[in-house]
N, C-alpha and C. Protein backbone atom coordinates (compact mmCIF):
# COMPACT_ATOMS: atom_id res chain seq x y z
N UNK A 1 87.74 111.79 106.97
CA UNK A 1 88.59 112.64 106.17
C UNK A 1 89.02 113.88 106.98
N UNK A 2 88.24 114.35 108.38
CA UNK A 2 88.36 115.59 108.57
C UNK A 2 89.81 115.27 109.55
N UNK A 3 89.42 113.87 110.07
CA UNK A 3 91.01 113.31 110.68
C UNK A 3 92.54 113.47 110.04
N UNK A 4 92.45 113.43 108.82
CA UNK A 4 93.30 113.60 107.92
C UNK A 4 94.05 115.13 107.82
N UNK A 5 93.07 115.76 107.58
CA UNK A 5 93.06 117.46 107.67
C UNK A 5 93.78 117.61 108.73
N UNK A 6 93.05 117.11 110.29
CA UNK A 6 93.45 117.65 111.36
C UNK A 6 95.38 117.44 111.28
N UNK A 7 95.69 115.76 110.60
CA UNK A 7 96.83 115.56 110.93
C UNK A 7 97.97 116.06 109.90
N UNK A 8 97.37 116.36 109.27
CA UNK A 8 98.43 117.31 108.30
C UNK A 8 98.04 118.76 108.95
N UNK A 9 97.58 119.35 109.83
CA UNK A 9 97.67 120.46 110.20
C UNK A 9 98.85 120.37 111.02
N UNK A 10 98.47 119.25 112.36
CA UNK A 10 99.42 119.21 113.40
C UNK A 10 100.82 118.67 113.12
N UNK A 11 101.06 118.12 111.81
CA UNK A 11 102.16 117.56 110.76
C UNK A 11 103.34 118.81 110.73
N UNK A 12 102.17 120.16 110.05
CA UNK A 12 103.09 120.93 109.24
C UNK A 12 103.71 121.90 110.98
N UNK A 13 102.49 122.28 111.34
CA UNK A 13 102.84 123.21 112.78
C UNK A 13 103.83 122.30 113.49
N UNK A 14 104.03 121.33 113.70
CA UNK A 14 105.15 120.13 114.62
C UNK A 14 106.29 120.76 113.91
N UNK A 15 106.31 120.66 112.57
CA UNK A 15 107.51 121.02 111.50
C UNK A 15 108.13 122.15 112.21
N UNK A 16 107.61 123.00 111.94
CA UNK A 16 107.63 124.61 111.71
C UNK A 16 108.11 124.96 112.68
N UNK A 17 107.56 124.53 114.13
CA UNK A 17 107.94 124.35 115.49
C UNK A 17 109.30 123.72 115.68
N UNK A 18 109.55 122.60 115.40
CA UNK A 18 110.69 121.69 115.83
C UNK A 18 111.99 122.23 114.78
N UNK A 19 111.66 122.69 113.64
CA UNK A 19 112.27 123.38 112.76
C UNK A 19 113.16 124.61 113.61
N UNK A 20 112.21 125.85 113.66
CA UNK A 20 112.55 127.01 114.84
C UNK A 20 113.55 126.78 115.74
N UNK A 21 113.01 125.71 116.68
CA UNK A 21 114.14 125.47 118.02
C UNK A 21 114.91 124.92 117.68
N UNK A 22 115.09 123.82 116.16
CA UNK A 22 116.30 123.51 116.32
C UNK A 22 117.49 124.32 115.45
N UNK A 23 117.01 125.20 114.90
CA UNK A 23 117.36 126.15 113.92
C UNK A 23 118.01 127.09 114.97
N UNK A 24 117.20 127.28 115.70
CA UNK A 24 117.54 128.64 117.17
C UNK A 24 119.09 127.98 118.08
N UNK A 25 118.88 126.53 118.39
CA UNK A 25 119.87 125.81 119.05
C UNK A 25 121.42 125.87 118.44
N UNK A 26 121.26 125.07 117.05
CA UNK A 26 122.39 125.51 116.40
C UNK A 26 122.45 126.38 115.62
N UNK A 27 122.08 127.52 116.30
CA UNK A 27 122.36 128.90 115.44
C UNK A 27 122.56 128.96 113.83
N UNK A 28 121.59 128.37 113.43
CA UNK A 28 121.74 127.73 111.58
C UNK A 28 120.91 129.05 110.97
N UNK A 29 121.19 129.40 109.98
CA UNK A 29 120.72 130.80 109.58
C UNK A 29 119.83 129.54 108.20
N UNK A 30 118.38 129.24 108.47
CA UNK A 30 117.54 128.23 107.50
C UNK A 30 117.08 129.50 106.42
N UNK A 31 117.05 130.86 106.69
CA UNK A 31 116.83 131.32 105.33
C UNK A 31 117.89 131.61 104.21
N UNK A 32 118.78 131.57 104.95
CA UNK A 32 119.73 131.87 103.67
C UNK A 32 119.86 130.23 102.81
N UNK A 33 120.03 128.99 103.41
CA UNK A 33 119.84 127.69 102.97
C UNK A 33 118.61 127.88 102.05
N UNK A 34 117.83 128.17 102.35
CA UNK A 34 116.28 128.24 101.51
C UNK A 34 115.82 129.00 100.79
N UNK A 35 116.45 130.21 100.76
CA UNK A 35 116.75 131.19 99.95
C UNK A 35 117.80 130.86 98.16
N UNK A 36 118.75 130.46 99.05
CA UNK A 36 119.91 130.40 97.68
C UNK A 36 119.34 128.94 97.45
N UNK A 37 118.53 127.78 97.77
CA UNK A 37 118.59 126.23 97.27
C UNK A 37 117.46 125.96 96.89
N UNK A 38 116.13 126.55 97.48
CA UNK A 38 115.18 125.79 97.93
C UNK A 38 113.99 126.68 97.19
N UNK A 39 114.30 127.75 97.29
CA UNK A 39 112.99 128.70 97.01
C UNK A 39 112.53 128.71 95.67
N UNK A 40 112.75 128.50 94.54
CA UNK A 40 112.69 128.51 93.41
C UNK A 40 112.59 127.51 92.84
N UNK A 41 113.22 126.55 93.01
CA UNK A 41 112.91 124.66 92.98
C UNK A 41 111.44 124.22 93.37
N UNK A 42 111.00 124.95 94.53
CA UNK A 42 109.88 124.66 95.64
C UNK A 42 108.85 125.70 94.80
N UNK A 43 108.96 126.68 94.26
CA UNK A 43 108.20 127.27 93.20
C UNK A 43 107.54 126.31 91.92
N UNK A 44 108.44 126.46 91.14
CA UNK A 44 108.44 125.61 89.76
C UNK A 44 107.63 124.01 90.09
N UNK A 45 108.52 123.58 91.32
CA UNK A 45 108.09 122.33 91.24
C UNK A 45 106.56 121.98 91.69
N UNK A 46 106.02 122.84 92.73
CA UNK A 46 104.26 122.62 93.25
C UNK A 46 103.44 123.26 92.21
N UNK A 47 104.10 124.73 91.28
CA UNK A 47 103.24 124.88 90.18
C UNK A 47 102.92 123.83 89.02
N UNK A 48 104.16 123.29 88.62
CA UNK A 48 104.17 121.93 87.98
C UNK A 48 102.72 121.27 88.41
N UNK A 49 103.16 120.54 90.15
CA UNK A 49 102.66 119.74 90.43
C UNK A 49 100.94 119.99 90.44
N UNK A 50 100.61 121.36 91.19
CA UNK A 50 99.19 121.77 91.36
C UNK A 50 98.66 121.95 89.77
N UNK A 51 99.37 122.54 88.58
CA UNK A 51 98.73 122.24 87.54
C UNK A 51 98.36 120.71 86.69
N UNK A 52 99.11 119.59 87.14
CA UNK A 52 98.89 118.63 86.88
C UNK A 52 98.00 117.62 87.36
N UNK A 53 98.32 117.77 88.92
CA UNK A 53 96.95 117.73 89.84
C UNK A 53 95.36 117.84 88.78
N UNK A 54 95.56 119.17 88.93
CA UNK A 54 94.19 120.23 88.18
C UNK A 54 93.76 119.23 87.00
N UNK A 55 94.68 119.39 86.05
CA UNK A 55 94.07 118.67 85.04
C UNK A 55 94.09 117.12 85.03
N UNK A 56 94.61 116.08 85.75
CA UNK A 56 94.44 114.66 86.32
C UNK A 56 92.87 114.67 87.15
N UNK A 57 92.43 115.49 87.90
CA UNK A 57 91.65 115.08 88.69
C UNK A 57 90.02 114.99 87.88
N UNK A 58 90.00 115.42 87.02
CA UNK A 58 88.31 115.57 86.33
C UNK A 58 88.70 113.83 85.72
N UNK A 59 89.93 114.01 84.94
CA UNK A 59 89.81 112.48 84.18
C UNK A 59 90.08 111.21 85.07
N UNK A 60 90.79 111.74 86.51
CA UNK A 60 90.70 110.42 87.67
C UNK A 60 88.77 110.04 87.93
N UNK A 61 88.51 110.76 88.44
CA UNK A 61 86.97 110.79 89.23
C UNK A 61 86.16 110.92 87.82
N UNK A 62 85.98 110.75 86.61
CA UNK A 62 85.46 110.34 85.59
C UNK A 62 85.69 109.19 85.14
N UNK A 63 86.82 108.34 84.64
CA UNK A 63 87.24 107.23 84.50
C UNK A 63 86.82 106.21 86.13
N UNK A 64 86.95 105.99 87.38
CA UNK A 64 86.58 105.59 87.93
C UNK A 64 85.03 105.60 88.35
N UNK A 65 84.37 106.67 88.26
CA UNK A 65 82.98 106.61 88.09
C UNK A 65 82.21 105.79 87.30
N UNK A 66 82.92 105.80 85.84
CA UNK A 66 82.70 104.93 84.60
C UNK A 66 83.02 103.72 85.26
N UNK A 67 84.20 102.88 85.32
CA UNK A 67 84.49 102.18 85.32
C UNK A 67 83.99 101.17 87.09
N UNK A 68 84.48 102.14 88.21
CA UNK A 68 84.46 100.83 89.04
C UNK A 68 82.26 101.05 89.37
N UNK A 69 82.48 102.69 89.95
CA UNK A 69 81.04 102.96 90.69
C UNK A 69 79.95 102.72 89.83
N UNK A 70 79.93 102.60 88.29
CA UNK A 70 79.02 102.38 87.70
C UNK A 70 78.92 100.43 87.35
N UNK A 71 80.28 100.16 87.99
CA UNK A 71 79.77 98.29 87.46
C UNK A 71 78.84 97.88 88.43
N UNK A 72 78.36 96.83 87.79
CA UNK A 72 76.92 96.06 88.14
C UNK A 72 77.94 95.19 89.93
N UNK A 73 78.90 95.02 89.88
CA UNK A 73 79.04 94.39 91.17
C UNK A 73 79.63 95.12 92.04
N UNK A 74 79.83 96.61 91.83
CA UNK A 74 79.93 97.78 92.93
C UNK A 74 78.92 97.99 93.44
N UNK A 75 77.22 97.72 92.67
CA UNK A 75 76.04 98.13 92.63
C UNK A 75 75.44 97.33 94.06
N UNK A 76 75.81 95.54 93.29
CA UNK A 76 75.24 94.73 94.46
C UNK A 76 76.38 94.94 95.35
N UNK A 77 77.37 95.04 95.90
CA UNK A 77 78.13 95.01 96.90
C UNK A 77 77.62 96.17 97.93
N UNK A 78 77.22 97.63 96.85
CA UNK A 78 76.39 99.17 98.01
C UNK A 78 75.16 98.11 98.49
N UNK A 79 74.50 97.91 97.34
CA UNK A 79 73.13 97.06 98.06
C UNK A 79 73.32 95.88 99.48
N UNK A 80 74.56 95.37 99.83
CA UNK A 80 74.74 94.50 100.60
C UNK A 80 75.13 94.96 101.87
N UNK A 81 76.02 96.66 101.74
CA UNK A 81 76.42 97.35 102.91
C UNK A 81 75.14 98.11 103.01
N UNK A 82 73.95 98.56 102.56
CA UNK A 82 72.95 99.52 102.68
C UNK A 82 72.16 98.29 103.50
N UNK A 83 72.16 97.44 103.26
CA UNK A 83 70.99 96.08 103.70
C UNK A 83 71.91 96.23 105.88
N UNK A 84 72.97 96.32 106.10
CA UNK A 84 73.52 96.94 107.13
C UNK A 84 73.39 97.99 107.74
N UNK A 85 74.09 98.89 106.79
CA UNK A 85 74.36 100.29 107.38
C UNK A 85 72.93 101.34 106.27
N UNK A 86 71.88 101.74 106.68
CA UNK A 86 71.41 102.37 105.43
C UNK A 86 72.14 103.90 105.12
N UNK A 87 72.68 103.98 105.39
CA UNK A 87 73.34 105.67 105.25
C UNK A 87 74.64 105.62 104.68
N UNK A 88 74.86 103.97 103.79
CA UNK A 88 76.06 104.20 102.93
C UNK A 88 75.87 104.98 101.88
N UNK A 89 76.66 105.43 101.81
CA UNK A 89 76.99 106.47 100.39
C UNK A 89 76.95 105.92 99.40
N UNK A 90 76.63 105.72 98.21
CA UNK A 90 77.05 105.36 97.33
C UNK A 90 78.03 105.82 96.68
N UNK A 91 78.38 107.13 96.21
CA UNK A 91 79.58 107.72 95.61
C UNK A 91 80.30 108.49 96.41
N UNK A 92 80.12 108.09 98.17
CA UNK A 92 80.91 108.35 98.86
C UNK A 92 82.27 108.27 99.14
N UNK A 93 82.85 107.36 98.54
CA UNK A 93 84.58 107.17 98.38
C UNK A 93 84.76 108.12 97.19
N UNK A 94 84.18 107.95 96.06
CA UNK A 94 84.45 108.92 95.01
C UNK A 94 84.46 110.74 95.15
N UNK A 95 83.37 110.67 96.18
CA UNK A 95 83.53 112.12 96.63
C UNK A 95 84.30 112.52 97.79
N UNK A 96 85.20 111.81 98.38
CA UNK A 96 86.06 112.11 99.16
C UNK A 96 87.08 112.29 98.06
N UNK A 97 87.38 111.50 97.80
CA UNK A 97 88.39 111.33 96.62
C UNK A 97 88.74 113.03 96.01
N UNK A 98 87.50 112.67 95.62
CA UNK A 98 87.53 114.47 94.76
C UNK A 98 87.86 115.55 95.41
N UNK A 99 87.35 115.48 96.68
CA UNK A 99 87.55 116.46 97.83
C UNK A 99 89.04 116.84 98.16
N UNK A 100 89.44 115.11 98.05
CA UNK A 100 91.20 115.63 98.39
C UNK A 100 91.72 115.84 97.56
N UNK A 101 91.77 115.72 96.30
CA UNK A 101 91.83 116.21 95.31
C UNK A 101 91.99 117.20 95.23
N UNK A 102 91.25 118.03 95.12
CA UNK A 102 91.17 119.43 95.45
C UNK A 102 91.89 120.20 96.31
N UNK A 103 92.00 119.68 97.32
CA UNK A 103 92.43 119.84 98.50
C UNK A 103 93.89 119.95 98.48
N UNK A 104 94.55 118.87 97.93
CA UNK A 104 95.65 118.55 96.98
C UNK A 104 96.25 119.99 96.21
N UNK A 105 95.32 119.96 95.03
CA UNK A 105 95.22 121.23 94.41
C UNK A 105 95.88 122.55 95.00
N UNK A 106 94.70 123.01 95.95
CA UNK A 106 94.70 123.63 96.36
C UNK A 106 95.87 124.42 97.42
N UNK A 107 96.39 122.77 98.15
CA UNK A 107 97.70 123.35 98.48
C UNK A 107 99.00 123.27 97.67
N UNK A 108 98.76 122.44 96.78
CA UNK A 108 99.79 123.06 96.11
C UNK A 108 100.05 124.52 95.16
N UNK A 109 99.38 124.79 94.49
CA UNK A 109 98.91 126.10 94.52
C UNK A 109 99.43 126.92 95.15
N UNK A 110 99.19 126.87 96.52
CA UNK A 110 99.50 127.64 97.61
C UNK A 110 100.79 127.68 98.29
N UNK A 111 101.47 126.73 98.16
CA UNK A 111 102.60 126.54 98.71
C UNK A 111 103.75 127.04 97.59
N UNK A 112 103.39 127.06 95.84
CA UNK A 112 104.12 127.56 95.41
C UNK A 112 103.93 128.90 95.33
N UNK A 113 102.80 129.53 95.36
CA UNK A 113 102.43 131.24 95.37
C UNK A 113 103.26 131.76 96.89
N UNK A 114 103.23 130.73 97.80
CA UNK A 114 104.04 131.25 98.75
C UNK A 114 105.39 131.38 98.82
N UNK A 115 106.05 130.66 98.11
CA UNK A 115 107.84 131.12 97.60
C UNK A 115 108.19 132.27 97.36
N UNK A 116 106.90 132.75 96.45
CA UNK A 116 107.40 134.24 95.94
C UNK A 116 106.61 135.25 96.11
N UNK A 117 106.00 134.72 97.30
CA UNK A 117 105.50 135.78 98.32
C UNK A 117 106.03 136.19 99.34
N UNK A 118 105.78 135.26 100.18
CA UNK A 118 106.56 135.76 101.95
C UNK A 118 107.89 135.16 101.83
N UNK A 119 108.52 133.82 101.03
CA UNK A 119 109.53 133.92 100.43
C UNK A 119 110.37 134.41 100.54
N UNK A 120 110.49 136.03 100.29
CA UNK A 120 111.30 136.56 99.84
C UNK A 120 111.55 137.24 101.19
N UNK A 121 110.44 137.27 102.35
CA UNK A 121 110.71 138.10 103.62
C UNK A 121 112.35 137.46 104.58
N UNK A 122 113.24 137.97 104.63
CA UNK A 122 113.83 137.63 105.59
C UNK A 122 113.64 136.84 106.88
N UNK A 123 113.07 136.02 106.94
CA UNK A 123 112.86 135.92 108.19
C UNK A 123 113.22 134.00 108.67
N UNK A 124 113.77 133.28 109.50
CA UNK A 124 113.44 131.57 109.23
C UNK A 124 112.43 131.13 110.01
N UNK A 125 111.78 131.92 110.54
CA UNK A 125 110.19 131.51 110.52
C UNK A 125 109.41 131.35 109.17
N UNK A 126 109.65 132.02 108.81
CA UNK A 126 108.57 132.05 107.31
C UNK A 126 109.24 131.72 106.61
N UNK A 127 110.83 131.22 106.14
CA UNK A 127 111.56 130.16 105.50
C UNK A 127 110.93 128.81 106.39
N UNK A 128 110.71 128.50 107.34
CA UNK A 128 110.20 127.00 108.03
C UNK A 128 108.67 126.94 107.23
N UNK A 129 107.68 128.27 107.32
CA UNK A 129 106.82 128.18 107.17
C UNK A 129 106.63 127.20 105.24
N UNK A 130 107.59 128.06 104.45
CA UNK A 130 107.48 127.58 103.31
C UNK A 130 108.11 125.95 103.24
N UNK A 131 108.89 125.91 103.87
CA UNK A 131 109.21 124.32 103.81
C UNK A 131 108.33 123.35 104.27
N UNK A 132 107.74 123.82 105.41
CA UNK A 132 106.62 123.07 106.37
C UNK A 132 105.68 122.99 105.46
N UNK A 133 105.29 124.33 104.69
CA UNK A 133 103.86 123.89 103.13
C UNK A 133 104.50 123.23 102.40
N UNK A 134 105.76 122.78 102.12
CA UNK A 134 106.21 122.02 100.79
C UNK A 134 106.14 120.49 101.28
N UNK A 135 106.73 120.33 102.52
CA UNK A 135 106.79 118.90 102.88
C UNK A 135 105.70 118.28 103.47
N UNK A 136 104.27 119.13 104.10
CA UNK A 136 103.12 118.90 104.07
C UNK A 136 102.31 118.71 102.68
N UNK A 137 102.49 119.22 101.84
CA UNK A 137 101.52 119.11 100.75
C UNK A 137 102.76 117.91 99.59
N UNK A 138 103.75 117.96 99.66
CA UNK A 138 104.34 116.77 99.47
C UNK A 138 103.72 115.32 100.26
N UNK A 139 103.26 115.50 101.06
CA UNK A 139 102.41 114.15 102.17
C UNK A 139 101.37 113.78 101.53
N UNK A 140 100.88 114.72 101.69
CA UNK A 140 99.48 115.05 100.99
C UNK A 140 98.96 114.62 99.23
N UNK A 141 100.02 114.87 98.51
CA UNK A 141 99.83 114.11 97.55
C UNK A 141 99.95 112.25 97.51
N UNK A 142 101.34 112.13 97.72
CA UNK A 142 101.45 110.35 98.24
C UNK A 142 99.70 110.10 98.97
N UNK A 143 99.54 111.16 99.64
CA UNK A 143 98.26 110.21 100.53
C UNK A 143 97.10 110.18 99.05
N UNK A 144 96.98 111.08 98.49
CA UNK A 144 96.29 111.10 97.47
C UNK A 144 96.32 109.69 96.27
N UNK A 145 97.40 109.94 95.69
CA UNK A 145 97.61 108.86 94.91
C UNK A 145 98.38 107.23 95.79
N UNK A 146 97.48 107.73 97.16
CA UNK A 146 97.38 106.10 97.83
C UNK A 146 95.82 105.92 97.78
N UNK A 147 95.06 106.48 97.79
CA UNK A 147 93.54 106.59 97.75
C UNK A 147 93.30 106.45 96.30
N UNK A 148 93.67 107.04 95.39
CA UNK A 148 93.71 106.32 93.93
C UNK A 148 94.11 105.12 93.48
N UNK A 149 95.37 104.88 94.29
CA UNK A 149 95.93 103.26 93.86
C UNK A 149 94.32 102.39 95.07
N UNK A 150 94.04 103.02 95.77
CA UNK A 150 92.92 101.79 96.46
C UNK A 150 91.79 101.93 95.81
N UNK A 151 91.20 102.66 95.29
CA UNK A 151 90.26 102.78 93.84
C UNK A 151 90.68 101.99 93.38
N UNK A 152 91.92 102.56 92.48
CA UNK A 152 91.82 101.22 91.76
C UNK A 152 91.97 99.84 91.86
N UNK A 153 92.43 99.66 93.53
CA UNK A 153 92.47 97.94 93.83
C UNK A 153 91.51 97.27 93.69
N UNK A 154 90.41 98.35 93.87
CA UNK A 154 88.82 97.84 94.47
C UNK A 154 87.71 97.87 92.83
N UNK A 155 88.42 98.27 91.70
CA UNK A 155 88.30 98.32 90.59
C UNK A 155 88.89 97.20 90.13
N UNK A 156 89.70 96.83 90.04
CA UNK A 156 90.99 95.74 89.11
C UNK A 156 89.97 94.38 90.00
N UNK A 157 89.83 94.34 91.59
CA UNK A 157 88.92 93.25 91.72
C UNK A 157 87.66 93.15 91.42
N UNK A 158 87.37 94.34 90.90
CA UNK A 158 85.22 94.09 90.61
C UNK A 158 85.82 93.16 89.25
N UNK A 159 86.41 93.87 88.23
CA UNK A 159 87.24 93.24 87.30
C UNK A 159 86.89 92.07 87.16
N UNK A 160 88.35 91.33 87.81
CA UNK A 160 88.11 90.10 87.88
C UNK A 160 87.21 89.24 88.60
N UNK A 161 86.24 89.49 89.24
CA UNK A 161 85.35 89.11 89.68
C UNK A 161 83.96 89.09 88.29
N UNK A 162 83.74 90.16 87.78
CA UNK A 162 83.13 89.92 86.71
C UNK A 162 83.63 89.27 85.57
N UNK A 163 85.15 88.84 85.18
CA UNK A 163 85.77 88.10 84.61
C UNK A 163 85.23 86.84 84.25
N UNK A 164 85.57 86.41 85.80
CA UNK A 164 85.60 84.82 86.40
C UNK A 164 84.14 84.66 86.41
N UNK A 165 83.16 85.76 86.31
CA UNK A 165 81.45 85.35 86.00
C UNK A 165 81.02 85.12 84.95
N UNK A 166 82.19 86.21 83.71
CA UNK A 166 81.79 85.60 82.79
C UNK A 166 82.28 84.24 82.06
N UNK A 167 83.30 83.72 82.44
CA UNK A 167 83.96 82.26 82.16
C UNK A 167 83.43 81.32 82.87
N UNK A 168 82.57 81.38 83.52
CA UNK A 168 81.77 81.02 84.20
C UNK A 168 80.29 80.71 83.53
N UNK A 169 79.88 81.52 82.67
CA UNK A 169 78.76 81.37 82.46
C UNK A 169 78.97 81.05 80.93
N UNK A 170 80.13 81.16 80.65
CA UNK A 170 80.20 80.52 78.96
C UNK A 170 80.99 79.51 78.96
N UNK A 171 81.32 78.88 79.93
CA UNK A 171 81.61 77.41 80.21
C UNK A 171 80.37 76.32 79.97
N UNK A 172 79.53 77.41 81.11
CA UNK A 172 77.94 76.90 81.05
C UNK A 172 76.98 76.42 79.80
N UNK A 173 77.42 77.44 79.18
CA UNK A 173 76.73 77.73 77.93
C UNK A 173 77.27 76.91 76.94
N UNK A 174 78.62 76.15 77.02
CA UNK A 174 79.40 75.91 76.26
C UNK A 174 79.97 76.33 74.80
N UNK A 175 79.95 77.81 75.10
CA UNK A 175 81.04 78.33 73.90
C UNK A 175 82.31 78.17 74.62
């Protein structure tokens, strides 16, 4: 996960950077563009987003706890990677999860408190800077709710795997 971090660091600074020089090259004035289009859109929309975040994430990492980390064939499947590796986690995907989550959160949050903060400074460094937090923590979510859609892949198959055990065993039984 800390790989992740690193590459949305070097993501947004690449931005911000390649932004500058090419902003500097063709003499493009990026705060007034971001100023009159961008700044207020880029507000509204990460507060939106970081408050929805906020309240999605207790009922994501609760509902999957319930559902995949507590079934009986998530249980034997840890028991089969621990019989390997003993230092698997057990609610180690779930607590990454949460982590970025947060993390998530957190920059969004931040990226909209920054519109109408430094925002407002003249400057297209710190117009790059706010775009570089919008289109980084724009990443950052997709990566999020790609780690949720693989929860739940790995959920929807315990699923049917306990499905097909139980049609299985009441075949047996013949009901």
């Amino acid at each position: 996960m800390k790989k992740t971090y690193i590459a949305f660091t070097f993501a947004f600074i690449g931005f911000v950077v390649a932004g500058y020089f090419l902003a500097a090259w063709y003499r493009y004035d990026i705060y007034c563009f971001y100023s009159q289009k961008l700044q207020m859109p880029l507000f509204t929309g990460f507060l939106t987003l970081g408050g929805f975040l906020l309240s999605l994430k207790t009922f994501i990492l609760i509902k999957l706890k319930e559902g995949l980390y507590d079934n009986q064939y998530y249980i034997e499947l840890v028991k089969d990677k621990r019989a390997v590796n003993p230092n698997f986690s057990f609610y180690g995907p779930l607590t990454r999860l949460g982590n970025f989550l947060v993390f998530s959160v957190i920059s969004a949050l931040c990226t909209s408190f920054y519109q109408v903060t430094f925002g407002w400074i003249k400057c297209n460094v710190l117009a790059l800077v706010g775009l570089g937090l919008a289109l980084t923590t724009a990443i950052m979510v997709v990566f999020a709710w790609w780690y949720i859609r693989c929860n739940l892949n790995r959920w929807f198959e315990l699923l049917e795997k306990e499905r097909i055990a139980k049609e299985g065993s009441s075949a047996e039984t013949g009901h």
